[in-house]
N, C-alpha and C. Protein backbone atom coordinates (compact mmCIF):
# COMPACT_ATOMS: atom_id res chain seq x y z
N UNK A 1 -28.70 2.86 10.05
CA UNK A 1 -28.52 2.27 8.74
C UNK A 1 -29.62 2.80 7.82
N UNK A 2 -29.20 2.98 6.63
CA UNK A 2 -30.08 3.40 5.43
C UNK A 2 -30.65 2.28 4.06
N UNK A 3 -31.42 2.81 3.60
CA UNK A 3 -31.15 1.77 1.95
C UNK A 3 -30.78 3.00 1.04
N UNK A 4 -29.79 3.00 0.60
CA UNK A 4 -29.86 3.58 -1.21
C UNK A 4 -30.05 3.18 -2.22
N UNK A 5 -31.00 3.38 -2.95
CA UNK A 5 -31.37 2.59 -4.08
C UNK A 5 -31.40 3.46 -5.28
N UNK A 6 -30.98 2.81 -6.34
CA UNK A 6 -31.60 3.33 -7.77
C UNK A 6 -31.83 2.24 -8.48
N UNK A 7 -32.96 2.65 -9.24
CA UNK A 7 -34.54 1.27 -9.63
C UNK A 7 -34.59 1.87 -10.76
N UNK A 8 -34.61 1.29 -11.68
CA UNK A 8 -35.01 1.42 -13.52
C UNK A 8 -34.26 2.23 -13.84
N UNK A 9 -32.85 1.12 -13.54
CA UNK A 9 -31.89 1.82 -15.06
C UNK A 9 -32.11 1.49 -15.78
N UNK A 10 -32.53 1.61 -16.92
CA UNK A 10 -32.76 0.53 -18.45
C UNK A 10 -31.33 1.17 -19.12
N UNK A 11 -30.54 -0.15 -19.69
CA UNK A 11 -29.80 -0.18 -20.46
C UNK A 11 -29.84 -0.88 -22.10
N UNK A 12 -28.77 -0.80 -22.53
CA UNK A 12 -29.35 -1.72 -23.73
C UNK A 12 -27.59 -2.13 -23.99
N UNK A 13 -28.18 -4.19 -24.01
CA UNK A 13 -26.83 -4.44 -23.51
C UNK A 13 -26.39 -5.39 -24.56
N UNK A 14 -25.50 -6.12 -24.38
CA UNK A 14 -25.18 -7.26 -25.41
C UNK A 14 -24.47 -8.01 -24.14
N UNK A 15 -25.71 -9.31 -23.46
CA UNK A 15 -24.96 -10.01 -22.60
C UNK A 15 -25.93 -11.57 -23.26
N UNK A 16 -25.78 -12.72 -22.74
CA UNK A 16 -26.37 -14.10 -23.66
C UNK A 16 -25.36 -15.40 -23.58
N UNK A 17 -25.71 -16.04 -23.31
CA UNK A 17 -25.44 -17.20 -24.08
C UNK A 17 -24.81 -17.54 -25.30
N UNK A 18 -26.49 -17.03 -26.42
CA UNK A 18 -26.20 -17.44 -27.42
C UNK A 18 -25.34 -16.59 -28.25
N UNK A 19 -24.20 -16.82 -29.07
CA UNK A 19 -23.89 -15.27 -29.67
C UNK A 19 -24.70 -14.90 -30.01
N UNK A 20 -25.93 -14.60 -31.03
CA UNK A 20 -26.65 -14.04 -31.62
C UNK A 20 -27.35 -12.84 -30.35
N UNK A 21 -26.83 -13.11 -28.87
CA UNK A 21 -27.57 -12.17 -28.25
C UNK A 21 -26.65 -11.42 -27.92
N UNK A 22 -25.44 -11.53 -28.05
CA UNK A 22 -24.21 -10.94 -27.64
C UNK A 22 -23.73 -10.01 -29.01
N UNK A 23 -24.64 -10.82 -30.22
CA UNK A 23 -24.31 -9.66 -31.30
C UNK A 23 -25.49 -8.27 -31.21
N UNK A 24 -26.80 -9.25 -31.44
CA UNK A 24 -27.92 -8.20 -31.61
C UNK A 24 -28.08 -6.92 -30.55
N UNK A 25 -27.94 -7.83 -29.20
CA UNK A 25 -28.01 -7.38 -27.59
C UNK A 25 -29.75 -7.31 -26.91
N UNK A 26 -30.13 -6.71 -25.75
CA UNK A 26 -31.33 -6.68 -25.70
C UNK A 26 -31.54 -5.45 -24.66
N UNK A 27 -32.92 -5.04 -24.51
CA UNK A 27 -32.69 -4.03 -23.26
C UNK A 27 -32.75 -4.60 -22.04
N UNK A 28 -32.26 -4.06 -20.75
CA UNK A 28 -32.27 -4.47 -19.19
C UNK A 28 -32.72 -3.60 -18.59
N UNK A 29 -32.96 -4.27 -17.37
CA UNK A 29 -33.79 -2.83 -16.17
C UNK A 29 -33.05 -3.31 -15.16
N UNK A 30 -32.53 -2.31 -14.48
CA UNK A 30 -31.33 -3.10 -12.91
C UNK A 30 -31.58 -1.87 -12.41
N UNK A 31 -31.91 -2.67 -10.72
CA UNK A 31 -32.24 -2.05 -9.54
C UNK A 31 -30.96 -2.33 -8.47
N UNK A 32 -30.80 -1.46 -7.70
CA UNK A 32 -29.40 -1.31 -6.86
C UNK A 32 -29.96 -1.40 -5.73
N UNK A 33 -30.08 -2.34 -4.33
CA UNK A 33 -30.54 -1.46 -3.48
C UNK A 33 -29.12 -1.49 -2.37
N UNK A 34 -28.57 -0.80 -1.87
CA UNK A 34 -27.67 -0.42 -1.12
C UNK A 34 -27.90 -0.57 0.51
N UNK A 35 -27.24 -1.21 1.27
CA UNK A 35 -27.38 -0.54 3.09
C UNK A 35 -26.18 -0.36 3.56
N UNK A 36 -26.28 0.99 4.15
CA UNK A 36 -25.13 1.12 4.59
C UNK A 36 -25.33 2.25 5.49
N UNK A 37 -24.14 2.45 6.57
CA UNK A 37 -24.00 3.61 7.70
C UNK A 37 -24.14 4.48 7.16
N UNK A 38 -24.93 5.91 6.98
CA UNK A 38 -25.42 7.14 6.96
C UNK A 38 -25.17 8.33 7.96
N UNK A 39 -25.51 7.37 9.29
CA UNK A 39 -25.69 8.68 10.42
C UNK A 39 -24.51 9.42 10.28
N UNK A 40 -23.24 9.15 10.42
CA UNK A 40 -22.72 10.74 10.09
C UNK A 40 -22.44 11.47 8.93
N UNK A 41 -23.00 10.90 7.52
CA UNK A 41 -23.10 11.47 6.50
C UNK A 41 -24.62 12.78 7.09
N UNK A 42 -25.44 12.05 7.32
CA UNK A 42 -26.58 12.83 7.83
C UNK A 42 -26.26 13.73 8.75
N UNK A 43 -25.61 13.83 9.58
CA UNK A 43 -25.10 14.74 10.59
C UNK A 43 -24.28 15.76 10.29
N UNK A 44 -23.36 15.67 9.32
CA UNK A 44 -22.39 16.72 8.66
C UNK A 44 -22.76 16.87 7.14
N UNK A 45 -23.73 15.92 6.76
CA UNK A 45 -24.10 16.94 5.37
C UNK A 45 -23.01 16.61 4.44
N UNK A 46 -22.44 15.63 4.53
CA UNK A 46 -20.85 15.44 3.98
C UNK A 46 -21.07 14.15 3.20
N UNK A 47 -21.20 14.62 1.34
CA UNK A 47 -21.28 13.51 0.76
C UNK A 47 -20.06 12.38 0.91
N UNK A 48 -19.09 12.71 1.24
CA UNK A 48 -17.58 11.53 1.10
C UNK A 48 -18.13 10.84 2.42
N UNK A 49 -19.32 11.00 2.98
CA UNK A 49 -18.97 10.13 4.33
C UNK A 49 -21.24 9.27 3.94
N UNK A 50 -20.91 9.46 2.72
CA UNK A 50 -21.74 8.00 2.52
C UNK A 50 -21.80 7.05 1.37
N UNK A 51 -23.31 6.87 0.61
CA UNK A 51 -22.77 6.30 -0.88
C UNK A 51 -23.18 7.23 -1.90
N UNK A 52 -22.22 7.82 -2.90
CA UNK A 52 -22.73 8.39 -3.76
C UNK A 52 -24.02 8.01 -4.89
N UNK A 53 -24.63 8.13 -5.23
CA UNK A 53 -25.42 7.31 -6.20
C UNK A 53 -24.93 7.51 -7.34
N UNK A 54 -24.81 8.64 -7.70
CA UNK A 54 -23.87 8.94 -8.94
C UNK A 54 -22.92 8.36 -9.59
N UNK A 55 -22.10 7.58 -8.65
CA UNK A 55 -20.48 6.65 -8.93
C UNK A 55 -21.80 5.42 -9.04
N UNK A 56 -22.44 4.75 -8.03
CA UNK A 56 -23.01 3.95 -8.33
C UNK A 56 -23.42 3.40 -9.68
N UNK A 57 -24.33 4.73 -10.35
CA UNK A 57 -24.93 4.81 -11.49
C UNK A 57 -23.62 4.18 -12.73
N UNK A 58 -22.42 5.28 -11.98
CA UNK A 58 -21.26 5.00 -13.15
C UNK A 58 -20.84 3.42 -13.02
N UNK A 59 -20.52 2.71 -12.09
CA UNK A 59 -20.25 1.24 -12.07
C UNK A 59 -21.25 0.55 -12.44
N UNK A 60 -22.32 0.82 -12.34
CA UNK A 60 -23.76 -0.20 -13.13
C UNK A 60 -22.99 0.17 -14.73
N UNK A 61 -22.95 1.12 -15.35
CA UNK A 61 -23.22 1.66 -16.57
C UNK A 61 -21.93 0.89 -17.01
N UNK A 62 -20.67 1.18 -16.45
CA UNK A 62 -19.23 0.43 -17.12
C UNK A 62 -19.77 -1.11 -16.92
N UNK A 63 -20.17 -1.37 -16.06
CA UNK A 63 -20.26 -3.28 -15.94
C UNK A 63 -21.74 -3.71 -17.29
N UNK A 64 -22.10 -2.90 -16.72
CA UNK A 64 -23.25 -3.26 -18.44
C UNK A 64 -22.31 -3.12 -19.83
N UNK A 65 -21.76 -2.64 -20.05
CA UNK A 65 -21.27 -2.49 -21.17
C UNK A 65 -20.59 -3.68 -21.46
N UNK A 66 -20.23 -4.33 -20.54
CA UNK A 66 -18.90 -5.63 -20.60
C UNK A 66 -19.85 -6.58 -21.24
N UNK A 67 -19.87 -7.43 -22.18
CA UNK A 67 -20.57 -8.49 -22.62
C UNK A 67 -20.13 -9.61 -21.95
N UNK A 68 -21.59 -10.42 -21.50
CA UNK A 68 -21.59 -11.90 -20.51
C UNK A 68 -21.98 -12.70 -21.16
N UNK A 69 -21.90 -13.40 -20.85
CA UNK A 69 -22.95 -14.79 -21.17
C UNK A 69 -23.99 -14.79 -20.06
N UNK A 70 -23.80 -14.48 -18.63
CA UNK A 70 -24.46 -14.63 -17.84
C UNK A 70 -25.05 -13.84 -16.99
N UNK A 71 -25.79 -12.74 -16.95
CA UNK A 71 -26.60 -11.98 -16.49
C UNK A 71 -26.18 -12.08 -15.13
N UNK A 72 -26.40 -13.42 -14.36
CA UNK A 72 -25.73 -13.56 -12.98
C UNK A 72 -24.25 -12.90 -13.05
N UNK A 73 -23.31 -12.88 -13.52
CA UNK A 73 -22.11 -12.52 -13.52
C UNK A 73 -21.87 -11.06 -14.08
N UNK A 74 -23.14 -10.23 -14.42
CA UNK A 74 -22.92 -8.66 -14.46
C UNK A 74 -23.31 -8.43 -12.91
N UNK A 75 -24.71 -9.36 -12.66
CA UNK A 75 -25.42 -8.50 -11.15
C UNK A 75 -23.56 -8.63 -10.17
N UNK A 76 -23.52 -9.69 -10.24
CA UNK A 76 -22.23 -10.14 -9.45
C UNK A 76 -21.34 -9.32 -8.86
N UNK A 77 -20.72 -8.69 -10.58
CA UNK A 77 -19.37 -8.21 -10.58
C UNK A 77 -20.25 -6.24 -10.27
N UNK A 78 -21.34 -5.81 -10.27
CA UNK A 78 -21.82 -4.87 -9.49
C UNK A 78 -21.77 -5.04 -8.30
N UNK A 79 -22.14 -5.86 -7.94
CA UNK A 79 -22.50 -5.80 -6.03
C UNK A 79 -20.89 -5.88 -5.75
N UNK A 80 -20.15 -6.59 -6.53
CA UNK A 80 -18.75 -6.85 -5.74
C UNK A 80 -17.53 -5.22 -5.90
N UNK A 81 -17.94 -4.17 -6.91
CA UNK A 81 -18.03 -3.40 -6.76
C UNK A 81 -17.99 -2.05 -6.00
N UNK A 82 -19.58 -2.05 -6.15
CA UNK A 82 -19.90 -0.91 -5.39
C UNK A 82 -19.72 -1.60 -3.61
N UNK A 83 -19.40 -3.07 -3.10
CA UNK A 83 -19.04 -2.98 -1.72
C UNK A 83 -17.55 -2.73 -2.11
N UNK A 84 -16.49 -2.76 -2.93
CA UNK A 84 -14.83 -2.53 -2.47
C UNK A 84 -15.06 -0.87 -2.74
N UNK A 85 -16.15 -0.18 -3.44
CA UNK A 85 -15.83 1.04 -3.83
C UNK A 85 -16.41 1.98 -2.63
N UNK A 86 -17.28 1.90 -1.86
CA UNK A 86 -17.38 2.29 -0.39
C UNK A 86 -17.21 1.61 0.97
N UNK A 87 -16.53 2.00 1.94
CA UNK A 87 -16.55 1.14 3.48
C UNK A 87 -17.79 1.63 4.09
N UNK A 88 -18.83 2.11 3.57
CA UNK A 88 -20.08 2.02 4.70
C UNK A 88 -20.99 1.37 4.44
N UNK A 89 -20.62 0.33 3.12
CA UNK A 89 -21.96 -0.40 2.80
C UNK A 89 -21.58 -1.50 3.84
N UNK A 90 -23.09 -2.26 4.25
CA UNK A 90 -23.12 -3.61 4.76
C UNK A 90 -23.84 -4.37 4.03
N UNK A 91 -24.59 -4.54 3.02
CA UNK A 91 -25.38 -5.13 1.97
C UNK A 91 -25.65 -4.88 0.88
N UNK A 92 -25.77 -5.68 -0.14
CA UNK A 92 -26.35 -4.83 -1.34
C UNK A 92 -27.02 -5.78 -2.03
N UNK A 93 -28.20 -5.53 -2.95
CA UNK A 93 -28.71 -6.43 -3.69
C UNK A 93 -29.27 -6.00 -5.01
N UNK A 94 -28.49 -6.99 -6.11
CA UNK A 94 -28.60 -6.00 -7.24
C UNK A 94 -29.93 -7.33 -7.71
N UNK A 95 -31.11 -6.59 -8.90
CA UNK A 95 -31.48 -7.05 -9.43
C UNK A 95 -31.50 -6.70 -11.37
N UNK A 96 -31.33 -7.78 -12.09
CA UNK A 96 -30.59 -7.06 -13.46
C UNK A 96 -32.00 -8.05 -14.24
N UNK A 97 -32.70 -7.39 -14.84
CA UNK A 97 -34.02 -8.30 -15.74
C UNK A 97 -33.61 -8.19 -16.86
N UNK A 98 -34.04 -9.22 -17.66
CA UNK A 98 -33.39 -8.91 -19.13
C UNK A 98 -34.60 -9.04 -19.87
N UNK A 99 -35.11 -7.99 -20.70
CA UNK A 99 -36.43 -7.89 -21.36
C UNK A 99 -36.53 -8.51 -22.47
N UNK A 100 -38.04 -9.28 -22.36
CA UNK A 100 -38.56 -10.00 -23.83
C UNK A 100 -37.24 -10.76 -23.69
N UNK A 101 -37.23 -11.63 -23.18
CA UNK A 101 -35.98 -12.73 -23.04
C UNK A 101 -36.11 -13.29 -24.72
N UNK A 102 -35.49 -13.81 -25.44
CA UNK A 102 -35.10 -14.58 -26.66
C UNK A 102 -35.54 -16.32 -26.13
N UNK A 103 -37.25 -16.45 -26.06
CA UNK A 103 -37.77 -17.94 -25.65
C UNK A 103 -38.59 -18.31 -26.71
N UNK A 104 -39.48 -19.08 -26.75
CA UNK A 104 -39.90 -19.91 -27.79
C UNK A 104 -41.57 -19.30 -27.45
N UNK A 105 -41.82 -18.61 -26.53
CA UNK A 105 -42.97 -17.57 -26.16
C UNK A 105 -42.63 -16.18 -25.49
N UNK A 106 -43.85 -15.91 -25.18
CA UNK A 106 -43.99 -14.39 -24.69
C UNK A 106 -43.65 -14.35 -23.58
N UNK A 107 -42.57 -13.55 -22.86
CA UNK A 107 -41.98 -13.70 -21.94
C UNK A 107 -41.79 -12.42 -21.57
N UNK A 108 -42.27 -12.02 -20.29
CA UNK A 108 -41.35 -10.36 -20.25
C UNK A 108 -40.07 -9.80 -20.11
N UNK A 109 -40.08 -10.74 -19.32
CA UNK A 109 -38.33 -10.39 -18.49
C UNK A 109 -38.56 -11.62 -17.68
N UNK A 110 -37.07 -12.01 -18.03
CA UNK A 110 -35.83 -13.29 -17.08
C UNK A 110 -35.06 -11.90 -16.24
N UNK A 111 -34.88 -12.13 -14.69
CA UNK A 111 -34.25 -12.01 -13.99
C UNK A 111 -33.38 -12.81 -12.96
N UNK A 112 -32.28 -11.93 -12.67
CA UNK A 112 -31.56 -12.62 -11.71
C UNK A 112 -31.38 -11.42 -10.17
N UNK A 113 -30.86 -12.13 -8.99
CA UNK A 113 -31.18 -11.16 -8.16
C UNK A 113 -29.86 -11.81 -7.03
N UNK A 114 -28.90 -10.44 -7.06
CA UNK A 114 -27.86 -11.12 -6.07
C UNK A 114 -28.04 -9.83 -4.79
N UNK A 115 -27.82 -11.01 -3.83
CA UNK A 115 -27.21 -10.50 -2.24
C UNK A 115 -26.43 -10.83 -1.94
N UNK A 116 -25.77 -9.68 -1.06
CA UNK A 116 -24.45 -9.95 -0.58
C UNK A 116 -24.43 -8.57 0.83
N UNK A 117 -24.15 -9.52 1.96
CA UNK A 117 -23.92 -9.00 3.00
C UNK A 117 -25.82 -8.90 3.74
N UNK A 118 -25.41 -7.64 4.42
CA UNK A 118 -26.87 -7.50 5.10
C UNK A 118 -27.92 -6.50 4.24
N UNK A 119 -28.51 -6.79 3.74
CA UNK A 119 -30.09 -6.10 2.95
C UNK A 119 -30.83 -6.41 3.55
C-alpha cells in the first residue's frame, strides 16, 4: 500500500453560509491524501493500474467550483469521488481550509478534514 497525496492546492472559491461569501468567495488550500494498492502499478510501470494525480487534481478543481454552504460537503463530495473514480483506493482523507475565515477577529484558516475508508 501507498499514500498519494497532493497538498496546497489553493483555489479561490465561492462556498459559505452567508451569501455574501458565496458572492464575494474566498481563497482555500486542500490537501488529498490517497491509500491505495500500487504494487503492480510499481511493477509494470503502468499508470492505469494506480491513482492518477492528475484526474485527482481535475475532481478537486470541478468540485471547488460548485458553490456550498458547507466546506464539509465539498471535502465530502471529493473523497466520495476520487474512491468511485479508482478501485485501488482503500482510504482517503481530504483536508479543505478556508482562509482568513469572514469572523469578528483574526483568524487564519477554518478547516474541515474528512476520512473515509483506511488512511
Amino acid at each position: 500500500m501507498a499514500t498519494i497525496a497532493l497538498e496546497g492546492m489553493h483555489f479561490y472559491a465561492y462556498h459559505g453560509f452567508y451569501e455574501e461569501e458565496r458572492i464575494i468567495g474566498n481563497n482555500y488550500v486542500l490537501d488529498i491524501y490517497i491509500n491505495a494498492n500500487t504494487m503492480f502499478a510499481a511493477r509494470t510501470d503502468d499508470l492505469f493500474e494506480t491513482v492518477n494525480y492528475e484526474t485527482v487534481y481535475f475532481i478537486c478543481q470541478s468540485e471547488m467550483k460548485k458553490s456550498t454552504q458547507l466546506i464539509e460537503t465539498v471535502a465530502q463530495r471529493i473523497s466520495d469521488r476520487v474512491r468511485h473514480q479508482f478501485d485501488k483506493v482503500m482510504g482517503v482523507k481530504v483536508r479543505l481550509r478556508k482562509m482568513n475565515p469572514p469572523l469578528s477577529g483574526q483568524v487564519d484558516a477554518a478547516f474541515v478534514e474528512i476520512i473515509s475508508g483506511k488512511v
